[in-house]
N, C-alpha and C. Protein backbone atom coordinates (compact mmCIF):
# COMPACT_ATOMS: atom_id res chain seq x y z
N UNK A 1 7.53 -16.19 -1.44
CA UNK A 1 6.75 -17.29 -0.88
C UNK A 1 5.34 -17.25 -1.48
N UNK A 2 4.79 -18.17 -2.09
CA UNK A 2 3.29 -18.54 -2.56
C UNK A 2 2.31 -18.39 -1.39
N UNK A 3 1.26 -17.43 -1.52
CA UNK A 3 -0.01 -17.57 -1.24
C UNK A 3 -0.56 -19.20 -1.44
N UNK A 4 -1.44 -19.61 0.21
CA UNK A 4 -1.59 -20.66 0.58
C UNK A 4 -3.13 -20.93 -0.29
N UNK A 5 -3.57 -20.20 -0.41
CA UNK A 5 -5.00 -20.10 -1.60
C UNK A 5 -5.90 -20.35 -0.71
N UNK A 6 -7.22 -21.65 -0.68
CA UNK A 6 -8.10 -22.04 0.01
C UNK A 6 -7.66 -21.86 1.48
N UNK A 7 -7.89 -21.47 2.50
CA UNK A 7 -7.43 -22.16 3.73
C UNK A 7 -9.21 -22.55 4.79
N UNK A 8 -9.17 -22.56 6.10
CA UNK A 8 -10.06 -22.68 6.90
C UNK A 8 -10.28 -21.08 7.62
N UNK A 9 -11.68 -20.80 7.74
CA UNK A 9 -11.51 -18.80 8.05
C UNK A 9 -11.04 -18.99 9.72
N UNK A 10 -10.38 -19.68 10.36
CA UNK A 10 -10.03 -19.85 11.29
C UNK A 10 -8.51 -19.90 11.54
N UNK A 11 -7.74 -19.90 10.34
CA UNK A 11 -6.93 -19.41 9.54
C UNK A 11 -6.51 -18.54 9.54
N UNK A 12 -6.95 -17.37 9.13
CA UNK A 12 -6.95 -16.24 9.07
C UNK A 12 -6.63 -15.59 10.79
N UNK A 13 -6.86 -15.95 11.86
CA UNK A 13 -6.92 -15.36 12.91
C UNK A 13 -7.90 -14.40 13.64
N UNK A 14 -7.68 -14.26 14.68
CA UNK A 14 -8.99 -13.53 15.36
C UNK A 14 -8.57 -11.87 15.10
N UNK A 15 -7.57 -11.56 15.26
CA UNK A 15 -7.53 -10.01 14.79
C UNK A 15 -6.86 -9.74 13.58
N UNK A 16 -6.96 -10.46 12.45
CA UNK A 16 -7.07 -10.20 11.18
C UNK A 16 -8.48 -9.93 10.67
N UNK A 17 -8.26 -8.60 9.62
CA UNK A 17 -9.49 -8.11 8.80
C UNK A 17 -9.58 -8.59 7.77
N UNK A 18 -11.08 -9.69 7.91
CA UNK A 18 -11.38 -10.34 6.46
C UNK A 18 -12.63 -9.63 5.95
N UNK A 19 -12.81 -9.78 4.86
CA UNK A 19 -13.78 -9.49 3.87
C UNK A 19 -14.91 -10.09 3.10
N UNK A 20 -15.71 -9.99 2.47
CA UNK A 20 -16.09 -10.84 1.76
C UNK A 20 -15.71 -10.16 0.32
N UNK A 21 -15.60 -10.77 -0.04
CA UNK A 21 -15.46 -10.56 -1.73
C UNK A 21 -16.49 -10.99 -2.85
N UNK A 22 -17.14 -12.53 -2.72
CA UNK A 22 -17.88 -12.82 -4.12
C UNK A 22 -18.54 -13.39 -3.04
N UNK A 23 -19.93 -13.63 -3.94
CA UNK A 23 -21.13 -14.33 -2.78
C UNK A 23 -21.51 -15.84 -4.55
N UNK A 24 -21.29 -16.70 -4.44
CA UNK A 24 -21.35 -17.50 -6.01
C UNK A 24 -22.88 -18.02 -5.54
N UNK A 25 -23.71 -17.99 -6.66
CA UNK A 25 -24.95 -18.71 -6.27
C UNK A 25 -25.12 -20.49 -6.96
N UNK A 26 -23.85 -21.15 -7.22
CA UNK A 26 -23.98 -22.10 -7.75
C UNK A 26 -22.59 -22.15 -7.71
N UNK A 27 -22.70 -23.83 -7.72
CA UNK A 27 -21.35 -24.58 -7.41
C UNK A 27 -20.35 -24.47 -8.83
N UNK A 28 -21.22 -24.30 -9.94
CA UNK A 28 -19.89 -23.88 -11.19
C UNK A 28 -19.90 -22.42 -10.72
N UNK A 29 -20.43 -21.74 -10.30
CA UNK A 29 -19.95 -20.10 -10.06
C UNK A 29 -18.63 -20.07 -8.88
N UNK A 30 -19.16 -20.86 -7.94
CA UNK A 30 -17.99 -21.27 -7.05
C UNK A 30 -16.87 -22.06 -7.66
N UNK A 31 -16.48 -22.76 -8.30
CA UNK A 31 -15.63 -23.28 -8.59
C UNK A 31 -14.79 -22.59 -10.12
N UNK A 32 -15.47 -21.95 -10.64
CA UNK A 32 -14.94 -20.61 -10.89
C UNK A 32 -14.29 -19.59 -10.24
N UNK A 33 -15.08 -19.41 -8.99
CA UNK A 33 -14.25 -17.89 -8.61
C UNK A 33 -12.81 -18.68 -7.66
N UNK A 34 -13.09 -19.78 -7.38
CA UNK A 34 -11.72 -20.46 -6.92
C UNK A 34 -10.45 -20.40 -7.55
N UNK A 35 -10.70 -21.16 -8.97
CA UNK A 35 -9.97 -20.80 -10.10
C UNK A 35 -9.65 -19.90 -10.43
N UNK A 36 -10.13 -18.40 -10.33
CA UNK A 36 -9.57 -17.26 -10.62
C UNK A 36 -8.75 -16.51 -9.34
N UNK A 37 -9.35 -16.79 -8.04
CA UNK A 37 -8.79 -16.32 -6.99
C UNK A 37 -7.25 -17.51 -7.20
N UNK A 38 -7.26 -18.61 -7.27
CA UNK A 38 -5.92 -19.60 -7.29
C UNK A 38 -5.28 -19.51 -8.17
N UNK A 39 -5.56 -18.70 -9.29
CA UNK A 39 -4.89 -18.20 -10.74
C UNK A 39 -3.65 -16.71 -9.68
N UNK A 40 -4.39 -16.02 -9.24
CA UNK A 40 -3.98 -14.56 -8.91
C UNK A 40 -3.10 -14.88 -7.50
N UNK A 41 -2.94 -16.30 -7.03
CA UNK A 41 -2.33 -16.61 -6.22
C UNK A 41 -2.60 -15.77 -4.51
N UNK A 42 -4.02 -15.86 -4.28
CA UNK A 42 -4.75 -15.11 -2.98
C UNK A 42 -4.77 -16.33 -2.01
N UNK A 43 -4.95 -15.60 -1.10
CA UNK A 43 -5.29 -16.78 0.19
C UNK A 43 -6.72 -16.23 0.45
N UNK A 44 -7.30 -17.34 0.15
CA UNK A 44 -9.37 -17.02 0.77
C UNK A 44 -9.69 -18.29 1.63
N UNK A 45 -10.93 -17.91 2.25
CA UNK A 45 -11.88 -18.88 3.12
C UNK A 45 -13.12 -18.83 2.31
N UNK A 46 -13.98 -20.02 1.63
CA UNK A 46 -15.19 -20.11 1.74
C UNK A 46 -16.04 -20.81 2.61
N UNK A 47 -17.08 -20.17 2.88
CA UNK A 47 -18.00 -20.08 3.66
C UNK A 47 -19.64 -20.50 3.15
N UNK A 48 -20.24 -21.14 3.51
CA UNK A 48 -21.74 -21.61 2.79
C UNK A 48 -22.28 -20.12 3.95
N UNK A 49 -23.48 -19.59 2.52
CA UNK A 49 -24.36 -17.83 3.18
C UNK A 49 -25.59 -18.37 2.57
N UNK A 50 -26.64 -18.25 3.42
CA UNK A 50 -27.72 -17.80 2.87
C UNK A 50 -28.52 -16.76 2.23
N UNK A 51 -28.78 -16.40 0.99
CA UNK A 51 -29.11 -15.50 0.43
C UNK A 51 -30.77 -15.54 -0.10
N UNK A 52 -31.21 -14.39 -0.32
CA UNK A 52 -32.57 -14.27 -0.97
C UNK A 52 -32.41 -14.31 -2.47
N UNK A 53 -33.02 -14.91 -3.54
CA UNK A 53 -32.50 -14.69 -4.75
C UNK A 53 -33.91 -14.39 -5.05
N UNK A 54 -34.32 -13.88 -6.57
CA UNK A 54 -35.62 -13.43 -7.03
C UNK A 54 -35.89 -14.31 -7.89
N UNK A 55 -37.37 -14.81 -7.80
CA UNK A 55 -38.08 -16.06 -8.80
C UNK A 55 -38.59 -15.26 -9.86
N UNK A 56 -39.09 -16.24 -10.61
CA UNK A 56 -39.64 -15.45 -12.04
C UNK A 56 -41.34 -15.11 -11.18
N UNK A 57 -41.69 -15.28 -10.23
CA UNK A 57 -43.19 -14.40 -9.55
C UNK A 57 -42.51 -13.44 -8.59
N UNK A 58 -41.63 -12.97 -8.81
CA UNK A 58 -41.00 -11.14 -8.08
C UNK A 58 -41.01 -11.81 -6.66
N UNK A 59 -40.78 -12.70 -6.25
CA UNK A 59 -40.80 -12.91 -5.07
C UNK A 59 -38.91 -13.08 -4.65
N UNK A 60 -39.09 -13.54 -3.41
CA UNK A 60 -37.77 -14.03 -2.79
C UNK A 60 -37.68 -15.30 -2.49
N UNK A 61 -36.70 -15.92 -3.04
CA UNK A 61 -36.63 -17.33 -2.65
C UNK A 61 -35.37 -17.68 -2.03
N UNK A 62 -35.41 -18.17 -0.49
CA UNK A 62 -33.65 -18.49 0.23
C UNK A 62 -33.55 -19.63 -0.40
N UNK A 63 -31.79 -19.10 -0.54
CA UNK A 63 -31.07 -19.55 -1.30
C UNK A 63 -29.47 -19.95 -0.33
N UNK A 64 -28.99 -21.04 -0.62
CA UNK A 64 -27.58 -20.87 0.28
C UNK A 64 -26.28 -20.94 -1.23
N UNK A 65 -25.15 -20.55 -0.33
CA UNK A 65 -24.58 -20.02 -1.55
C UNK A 65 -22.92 -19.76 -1.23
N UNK A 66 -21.97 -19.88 -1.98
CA UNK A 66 -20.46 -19.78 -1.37
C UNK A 66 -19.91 -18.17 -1.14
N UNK A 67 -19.60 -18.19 -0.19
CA UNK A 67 -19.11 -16.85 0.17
C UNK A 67 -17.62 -16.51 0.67
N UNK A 68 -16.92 -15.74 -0.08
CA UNK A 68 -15.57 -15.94 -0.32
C UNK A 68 -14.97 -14.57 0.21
N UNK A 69 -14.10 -15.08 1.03
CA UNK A 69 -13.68 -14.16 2.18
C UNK A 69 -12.19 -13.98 1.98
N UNK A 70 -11.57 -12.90 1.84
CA UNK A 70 -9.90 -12.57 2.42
C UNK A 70 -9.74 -11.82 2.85
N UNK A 71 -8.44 -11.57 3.16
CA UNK A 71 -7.58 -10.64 3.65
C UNK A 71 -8.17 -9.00 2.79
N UNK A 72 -8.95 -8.09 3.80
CA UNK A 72 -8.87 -7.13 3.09
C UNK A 72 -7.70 -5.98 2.40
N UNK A 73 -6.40 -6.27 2.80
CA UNK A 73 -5.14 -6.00 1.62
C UNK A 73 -5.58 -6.84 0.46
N UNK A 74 -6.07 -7.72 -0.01
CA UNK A 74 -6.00 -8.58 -1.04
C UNK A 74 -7.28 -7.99 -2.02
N UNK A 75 -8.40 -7.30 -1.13
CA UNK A 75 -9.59 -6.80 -2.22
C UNK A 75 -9.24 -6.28 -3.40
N UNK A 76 -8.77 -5.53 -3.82
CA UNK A 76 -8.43 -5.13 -5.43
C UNK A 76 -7.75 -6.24 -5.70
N UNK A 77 -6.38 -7.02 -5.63
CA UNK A 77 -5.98 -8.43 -6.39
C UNK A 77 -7.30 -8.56 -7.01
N UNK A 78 -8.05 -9.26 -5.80
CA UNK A 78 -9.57 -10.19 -6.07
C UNK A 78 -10.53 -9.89 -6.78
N UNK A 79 -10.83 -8.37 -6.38
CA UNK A 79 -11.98 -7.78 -7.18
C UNK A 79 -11.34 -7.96 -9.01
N UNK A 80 -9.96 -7.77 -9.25
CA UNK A 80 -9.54 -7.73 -10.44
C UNK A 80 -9.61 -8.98 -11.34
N UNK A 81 -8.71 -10.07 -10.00
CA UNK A 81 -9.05 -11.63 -10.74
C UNK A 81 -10.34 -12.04 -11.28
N UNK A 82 -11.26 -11.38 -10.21
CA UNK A 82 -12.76 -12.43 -10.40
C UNK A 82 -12.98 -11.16 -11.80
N UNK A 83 -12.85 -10.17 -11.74
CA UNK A 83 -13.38 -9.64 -13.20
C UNK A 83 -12.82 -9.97 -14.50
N UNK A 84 -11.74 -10.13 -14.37
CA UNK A 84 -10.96 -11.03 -15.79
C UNK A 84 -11.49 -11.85 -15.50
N UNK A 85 -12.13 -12.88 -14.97
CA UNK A 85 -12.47 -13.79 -15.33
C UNK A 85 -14.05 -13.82 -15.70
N UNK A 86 -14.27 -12.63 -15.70
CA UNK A 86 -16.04 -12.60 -16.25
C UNK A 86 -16.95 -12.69 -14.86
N UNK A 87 -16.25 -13.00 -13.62
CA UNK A 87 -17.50 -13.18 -12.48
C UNK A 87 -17.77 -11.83 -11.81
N UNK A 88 -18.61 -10.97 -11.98
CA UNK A 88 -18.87 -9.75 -11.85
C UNK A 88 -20.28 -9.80 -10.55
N UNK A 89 -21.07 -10.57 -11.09
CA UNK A 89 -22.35 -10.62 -10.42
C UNK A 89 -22.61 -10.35 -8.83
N UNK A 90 -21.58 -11.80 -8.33
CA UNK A 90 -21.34 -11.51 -6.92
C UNK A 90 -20.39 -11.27 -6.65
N UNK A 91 -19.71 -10.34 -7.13
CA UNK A 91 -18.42 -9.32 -6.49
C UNK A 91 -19.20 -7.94 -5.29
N UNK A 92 -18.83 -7.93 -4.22
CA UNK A 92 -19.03 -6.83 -2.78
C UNK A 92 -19.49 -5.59 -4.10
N UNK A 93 -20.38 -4.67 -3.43
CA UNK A 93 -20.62 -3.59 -3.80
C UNK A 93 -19.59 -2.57 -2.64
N UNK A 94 -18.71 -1.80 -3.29
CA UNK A 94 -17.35 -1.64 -2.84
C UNK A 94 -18.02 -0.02 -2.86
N UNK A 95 -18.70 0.69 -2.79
CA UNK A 95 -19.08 2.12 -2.60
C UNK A 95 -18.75 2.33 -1.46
């Protein structure tokens, strides 16, 4: 049976463990990591996050941004898809 890909994180259920996986700071970064998560055949939720990003004066500037959530069984699939596909940046720091 095919993985449903995009769904709603409401979806997922109340005692299922989701994750975040990629945080995209732009809508081609997001629509990239879609494409690679829907390539690897995952089921995710995105989510709009607000983030701090850094300006060229060292400061912090909020930022909102897609934040891509699954099934934590699915983290390595994901972490793997989004790296073949070059999106490294906002992949979870997994330490």
């Amino acid at each position: 049976m095919a993985a449903m890909a995009r769904q709603r994180m409401e979806q997922f259920g109340e005692e299922t463990e989701v994750v975040r996986v990629y945080l995209a700071a732009s809508l081609d970064e997001a629509h990239q990591a879609e494409a690679a998560l829907d390539g690897a055949g995952l089921t995710y939720a995105v989510e709009v996050e607000a983030f701090l990003a850094s300006t060229i004066l060292g400061s912090n500037s909020p930022r909102q941004g897609a934040g891509f959530w699954l099934l934590e069984a699915d983290l390595d699939a994901a972490c793997a898809a989004l790296t073949g596909a070059r999106l490294v940046r906002g992949l979870i720091d997994r330490r």
